[in-house]
Protein backbone atom coordinates (compact mmCIF):
# COMPACT_ATOMS: atom_id res chain seq x y z
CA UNK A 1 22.90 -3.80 -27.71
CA UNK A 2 20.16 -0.95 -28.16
CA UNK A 3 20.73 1.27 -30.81
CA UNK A 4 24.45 0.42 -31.55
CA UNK A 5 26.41 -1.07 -34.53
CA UNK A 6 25.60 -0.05 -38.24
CA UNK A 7 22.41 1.52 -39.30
CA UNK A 8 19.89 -1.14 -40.26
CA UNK A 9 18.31 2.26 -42.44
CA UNK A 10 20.41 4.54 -44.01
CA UNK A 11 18.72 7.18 -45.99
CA UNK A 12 21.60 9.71 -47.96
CA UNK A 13 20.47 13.04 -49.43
CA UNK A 14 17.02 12.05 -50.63
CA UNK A 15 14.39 14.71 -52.30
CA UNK A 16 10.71 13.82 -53.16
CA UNK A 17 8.16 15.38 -55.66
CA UNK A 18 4.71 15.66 -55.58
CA UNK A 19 4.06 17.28 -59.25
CA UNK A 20 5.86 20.62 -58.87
CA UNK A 21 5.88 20.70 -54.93
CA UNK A 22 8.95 19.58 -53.39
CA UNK A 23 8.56 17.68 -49.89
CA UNK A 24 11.77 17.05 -49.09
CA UNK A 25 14.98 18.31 -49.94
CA UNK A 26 18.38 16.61 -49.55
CA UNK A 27 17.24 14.71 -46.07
CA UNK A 28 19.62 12.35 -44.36
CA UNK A 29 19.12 9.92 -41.32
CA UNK A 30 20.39 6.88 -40.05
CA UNK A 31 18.27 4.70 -37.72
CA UNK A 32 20.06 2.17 -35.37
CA UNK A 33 19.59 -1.53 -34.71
CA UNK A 34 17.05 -2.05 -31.76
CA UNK A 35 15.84 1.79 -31.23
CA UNK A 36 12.43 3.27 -31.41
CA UNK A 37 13.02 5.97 -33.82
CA UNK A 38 9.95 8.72 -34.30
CA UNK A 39 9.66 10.99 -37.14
CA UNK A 40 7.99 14.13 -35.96
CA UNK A 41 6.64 17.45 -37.43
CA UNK A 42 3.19 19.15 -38.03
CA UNK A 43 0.62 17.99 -40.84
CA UNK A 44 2.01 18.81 -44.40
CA UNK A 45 5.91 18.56 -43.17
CA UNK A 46 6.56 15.01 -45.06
CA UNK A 47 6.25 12.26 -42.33
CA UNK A 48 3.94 10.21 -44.18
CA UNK A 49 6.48 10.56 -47.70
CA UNK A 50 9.59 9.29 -45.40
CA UNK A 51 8.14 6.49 -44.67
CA UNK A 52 6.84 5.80 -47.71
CA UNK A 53 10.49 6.18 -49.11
CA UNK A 54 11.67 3.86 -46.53
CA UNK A 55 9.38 0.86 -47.37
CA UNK A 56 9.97 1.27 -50.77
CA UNK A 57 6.49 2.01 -51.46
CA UNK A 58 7.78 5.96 -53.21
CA UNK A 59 10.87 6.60 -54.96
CA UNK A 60 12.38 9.60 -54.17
CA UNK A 61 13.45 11.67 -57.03
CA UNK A 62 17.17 11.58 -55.91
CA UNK A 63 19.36 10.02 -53.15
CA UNK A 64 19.48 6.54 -51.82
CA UNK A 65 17.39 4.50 -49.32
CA UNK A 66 19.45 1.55 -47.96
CA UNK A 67 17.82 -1.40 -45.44
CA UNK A 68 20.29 -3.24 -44.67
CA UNK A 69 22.69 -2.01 -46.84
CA UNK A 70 20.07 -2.83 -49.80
CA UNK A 71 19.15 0.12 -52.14
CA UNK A 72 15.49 0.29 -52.40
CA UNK A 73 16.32 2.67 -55.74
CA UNK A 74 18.56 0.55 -57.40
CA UNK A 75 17.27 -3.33 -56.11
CA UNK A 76 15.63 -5.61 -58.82
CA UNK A 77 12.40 -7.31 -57.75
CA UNK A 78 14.03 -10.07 -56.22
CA UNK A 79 16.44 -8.48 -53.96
CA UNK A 80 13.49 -5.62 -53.15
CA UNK A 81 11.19 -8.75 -52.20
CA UNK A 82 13.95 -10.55 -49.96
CA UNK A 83 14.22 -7.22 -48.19
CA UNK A 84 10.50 -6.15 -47.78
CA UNK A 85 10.61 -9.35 -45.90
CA UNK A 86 12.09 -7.86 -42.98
CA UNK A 87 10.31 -5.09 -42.44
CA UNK A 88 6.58 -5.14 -41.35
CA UNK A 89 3.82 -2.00 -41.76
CA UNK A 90 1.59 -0.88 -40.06
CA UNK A 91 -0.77 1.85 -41.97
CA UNK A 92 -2.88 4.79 -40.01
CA UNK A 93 -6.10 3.61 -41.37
CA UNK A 94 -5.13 -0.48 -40.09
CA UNK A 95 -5.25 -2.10 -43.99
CA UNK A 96 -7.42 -4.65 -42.16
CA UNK A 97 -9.41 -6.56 -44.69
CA UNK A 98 -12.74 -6.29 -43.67
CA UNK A 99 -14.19 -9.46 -45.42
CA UNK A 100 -11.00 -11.94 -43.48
CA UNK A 101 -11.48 -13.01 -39.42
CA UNK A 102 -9.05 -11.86 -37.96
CA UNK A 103 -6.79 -15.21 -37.81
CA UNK A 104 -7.46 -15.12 -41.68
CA UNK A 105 -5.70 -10.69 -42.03
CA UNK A 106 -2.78 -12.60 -40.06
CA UNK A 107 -2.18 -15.62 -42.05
CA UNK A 108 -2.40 -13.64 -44.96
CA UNK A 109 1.35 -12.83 -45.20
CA UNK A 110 2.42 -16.23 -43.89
CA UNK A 111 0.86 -18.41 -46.61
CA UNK A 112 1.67 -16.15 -49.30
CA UNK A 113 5.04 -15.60 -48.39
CA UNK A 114 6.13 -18.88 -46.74
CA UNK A 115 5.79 -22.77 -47.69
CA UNK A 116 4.95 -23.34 -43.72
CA UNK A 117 2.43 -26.14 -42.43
CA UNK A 118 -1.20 -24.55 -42.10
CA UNK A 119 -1.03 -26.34 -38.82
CA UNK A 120 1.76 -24.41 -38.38
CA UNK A 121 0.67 -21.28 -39.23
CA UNK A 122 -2.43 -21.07 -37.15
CA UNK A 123 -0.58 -21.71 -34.20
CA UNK A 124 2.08 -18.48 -35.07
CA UNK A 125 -1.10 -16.82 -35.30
CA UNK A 126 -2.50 -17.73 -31.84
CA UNK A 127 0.98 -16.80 -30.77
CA UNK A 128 0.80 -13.59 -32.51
CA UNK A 129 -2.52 -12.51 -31.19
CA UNK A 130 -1.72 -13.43 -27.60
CA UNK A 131 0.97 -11.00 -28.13
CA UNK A 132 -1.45 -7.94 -28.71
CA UNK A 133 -3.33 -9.31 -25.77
CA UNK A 134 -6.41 -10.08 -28.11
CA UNK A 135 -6.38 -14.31 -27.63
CA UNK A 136 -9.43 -15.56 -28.35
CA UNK A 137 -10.24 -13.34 -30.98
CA UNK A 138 -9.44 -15.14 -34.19
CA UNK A 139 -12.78 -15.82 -35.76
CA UNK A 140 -13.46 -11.92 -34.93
CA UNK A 141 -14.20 -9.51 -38.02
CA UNK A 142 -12.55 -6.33 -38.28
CA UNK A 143 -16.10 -4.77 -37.84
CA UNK A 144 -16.34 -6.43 -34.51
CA UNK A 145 -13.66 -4.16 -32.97
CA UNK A 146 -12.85 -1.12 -31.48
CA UNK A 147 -10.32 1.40 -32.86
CA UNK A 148 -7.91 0.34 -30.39
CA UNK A 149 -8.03 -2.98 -31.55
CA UNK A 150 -7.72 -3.23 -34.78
CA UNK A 151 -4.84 -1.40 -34.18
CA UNK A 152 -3.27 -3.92 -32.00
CA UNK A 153 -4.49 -6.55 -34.37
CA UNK A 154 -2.64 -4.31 -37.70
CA UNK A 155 0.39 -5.24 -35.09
CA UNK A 156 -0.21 -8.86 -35.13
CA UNK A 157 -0.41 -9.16 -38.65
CA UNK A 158 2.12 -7.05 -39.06
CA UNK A 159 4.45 -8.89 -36.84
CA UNK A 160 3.89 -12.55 -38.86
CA UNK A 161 7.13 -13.30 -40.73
CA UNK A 162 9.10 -11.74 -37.62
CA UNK A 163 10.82 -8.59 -38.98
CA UNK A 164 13.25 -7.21 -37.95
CA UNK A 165 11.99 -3.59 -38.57
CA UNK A 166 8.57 -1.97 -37.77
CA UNK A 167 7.27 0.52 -39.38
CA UNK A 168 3.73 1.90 -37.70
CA UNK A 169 2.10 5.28 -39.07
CA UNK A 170 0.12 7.41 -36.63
CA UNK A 171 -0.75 4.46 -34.37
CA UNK A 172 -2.28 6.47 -31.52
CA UNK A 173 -4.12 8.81 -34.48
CA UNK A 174 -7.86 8.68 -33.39
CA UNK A 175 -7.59 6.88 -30.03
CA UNK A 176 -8.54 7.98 -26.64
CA UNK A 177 -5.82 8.75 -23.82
CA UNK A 178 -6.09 5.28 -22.51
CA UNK A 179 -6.05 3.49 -25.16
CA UNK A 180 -3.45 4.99 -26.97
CA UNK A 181 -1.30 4.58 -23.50
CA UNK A 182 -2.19 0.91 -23.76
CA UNK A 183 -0.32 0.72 -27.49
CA UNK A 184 2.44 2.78 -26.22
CA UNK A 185 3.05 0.55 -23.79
CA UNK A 186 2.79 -2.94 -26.27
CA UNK A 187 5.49 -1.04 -28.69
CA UNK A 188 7.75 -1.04 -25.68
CA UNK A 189 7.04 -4.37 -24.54
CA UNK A 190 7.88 -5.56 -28.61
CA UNK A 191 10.78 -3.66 -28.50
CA UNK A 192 12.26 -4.71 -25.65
CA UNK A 193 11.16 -8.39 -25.74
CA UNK A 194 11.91 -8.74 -29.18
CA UNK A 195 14.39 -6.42 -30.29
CA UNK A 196 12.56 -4.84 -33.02
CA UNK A 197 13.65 -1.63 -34.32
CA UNK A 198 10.41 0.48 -35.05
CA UNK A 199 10.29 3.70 -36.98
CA UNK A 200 7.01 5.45 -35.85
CA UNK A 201 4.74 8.25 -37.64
CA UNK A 202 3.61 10.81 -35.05
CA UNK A 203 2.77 13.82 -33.59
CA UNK A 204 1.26 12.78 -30.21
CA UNK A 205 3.20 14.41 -27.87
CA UNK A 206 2.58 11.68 -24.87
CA UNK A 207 3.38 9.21 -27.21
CA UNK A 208 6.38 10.59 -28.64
CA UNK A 209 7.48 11.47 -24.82
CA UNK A 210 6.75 7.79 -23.82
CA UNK A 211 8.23 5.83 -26.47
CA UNK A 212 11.39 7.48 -28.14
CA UNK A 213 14.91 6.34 -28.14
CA UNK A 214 15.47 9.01 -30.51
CA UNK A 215 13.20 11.73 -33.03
CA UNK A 216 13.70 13.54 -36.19
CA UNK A 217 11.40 16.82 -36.47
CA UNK A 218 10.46 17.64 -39.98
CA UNK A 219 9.02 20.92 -41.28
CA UNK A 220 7.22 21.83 -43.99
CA UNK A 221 9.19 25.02 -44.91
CA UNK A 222 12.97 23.73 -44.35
CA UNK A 223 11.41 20.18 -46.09
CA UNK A 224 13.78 18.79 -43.59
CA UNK A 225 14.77 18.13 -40.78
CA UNK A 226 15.27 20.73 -37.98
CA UNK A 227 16.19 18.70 -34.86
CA UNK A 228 17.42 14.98 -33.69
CA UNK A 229 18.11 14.08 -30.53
CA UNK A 230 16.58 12.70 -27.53
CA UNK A 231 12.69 14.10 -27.37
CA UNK A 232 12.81 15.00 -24.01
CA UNK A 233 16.28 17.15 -24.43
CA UNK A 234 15.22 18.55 -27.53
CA UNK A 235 12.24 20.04 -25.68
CA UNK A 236 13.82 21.21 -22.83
CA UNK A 237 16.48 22.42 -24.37
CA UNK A 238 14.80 23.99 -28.14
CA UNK A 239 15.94 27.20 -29.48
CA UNK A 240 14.38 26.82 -32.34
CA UNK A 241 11.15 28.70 -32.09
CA UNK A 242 9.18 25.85 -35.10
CA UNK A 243 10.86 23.41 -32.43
CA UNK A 244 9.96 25.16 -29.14
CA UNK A 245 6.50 25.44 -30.58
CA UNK A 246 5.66 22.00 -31.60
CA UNK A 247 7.01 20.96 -28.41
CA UNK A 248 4.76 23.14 -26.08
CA UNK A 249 1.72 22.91 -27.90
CA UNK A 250 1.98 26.81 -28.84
CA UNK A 251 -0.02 27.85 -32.21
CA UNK A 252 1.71 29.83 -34.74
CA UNK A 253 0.90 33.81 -34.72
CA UNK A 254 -2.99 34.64 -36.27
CA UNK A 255 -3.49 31.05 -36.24
């Protein structure tokens, strides 16, 4: 079931440092099997250094970052490997490689990460790419596409060993209404056809409204969290004025 049983991320009391400017201080979360969980907040607040701490990819000064009840802190490089291989990521800029077709970015983490058939490989890749609705494309160069796109093609690749957790930063960031609505509705479609839980970068409001089991709200000044919940309750129902802000689009005084 959605969002029930134990946390399949459990992050306890973690602080990060960037030289002598603290981020975050002492956060704690838990995200749920199967849930679409957003982590909110204006530029600056931390987003990006969460989930950074949760793919292992920073390590926070203190506190622990469990997936699936593997530290990322304390793992050796075996058990970190064996775990990174349930997660995928998908970066705000894409991470396409720009000299690969686009059956070649997807393959990439299946033949170095699996002893599988090539035959068998370029079919999970047709598979994968009929997924983000872009069949047909697989001798395409990232060049070739739009924005939207190589989004939706980051997805594919992202998507090759099956994980069981997503991970996607700012994926409407740059993108027109429609488009953006069209990846907003292909999350939901991966999360509810799959069962994948995603944890999602963000401060698109539509998006966030759209897609969210659940949020966290981060802000720079508390280098926290400031509200969880359900977005739509949290906006209706804010009486935190950073909250109520964010929320209804309302800039700070002599901004």
């Amino acid at each position: 079931m959605k969002g029930s049983g134990q946390p399949v991320i459990d992050i306890r009391g973690i602080s990060a440092y960037y030289r002598d400017h603290r981020v975050l201080e002492d956060v704690s979360l838990r995200v749920l099997r199967g849930e679409i969980f957003v982590v909110v907040g204006e530029s600056g607040c931390g987003k990006s250094t969460l989930l950074k701490c949760m793919t292992g990819l920073y390590r926070p000064d203190q506190g622990r970052v469990l997936i699936h009840d593997t530290d990322l802190i304390l793992a050796d490089d075996e058990a970190l490997l064996r775990v990174k291989r349930r997660f995928g990521v998908l970066f705000q800029s894409g991470a396409l490689i720009g000299s690969m077709t686009l059956a070649e970015n997807i393959a990439l983490p299946l033949t170095e990460q699996t002893d599988l058939d090539p035959g068998f490989i370029d079919e999970i890749v047709r598979m994968k790419l009929r997924l983000v609705n872009l069949a047909g494309y697989e001798d395409a160069f990232p060049s070739e596409l739009s924005g939207g796109m190589k989004k939706r093609a980051g997805i594919a690749r992202a998507l090759a060993l099956d994980p069981q957790i997503l991970f996607l930063d700012e994926l409407s960031a740059g993108l027109d209404p429609v488009t953006s609505a069209g990846l907003d509705q292909l999350v939901k479609v991966i999360n509810a056809g799959m069962g994948t839980t995603m944890v999602i970068v963000s401060h698109e409001l539509n998006s966030i409204m759209t897609i969210a089991d659940r949020i966290i709200m981060l802000d720079k000044k508390a280098r926290g969290i400031i509200a969880e919940g359900n977005p739509r309750e949290i906006s209706e129902n804010a009486s935190d004025p950073r909250v109520h802000r964010f929320f209804n689009r309302i800039p700070p005084k002599g901004f």
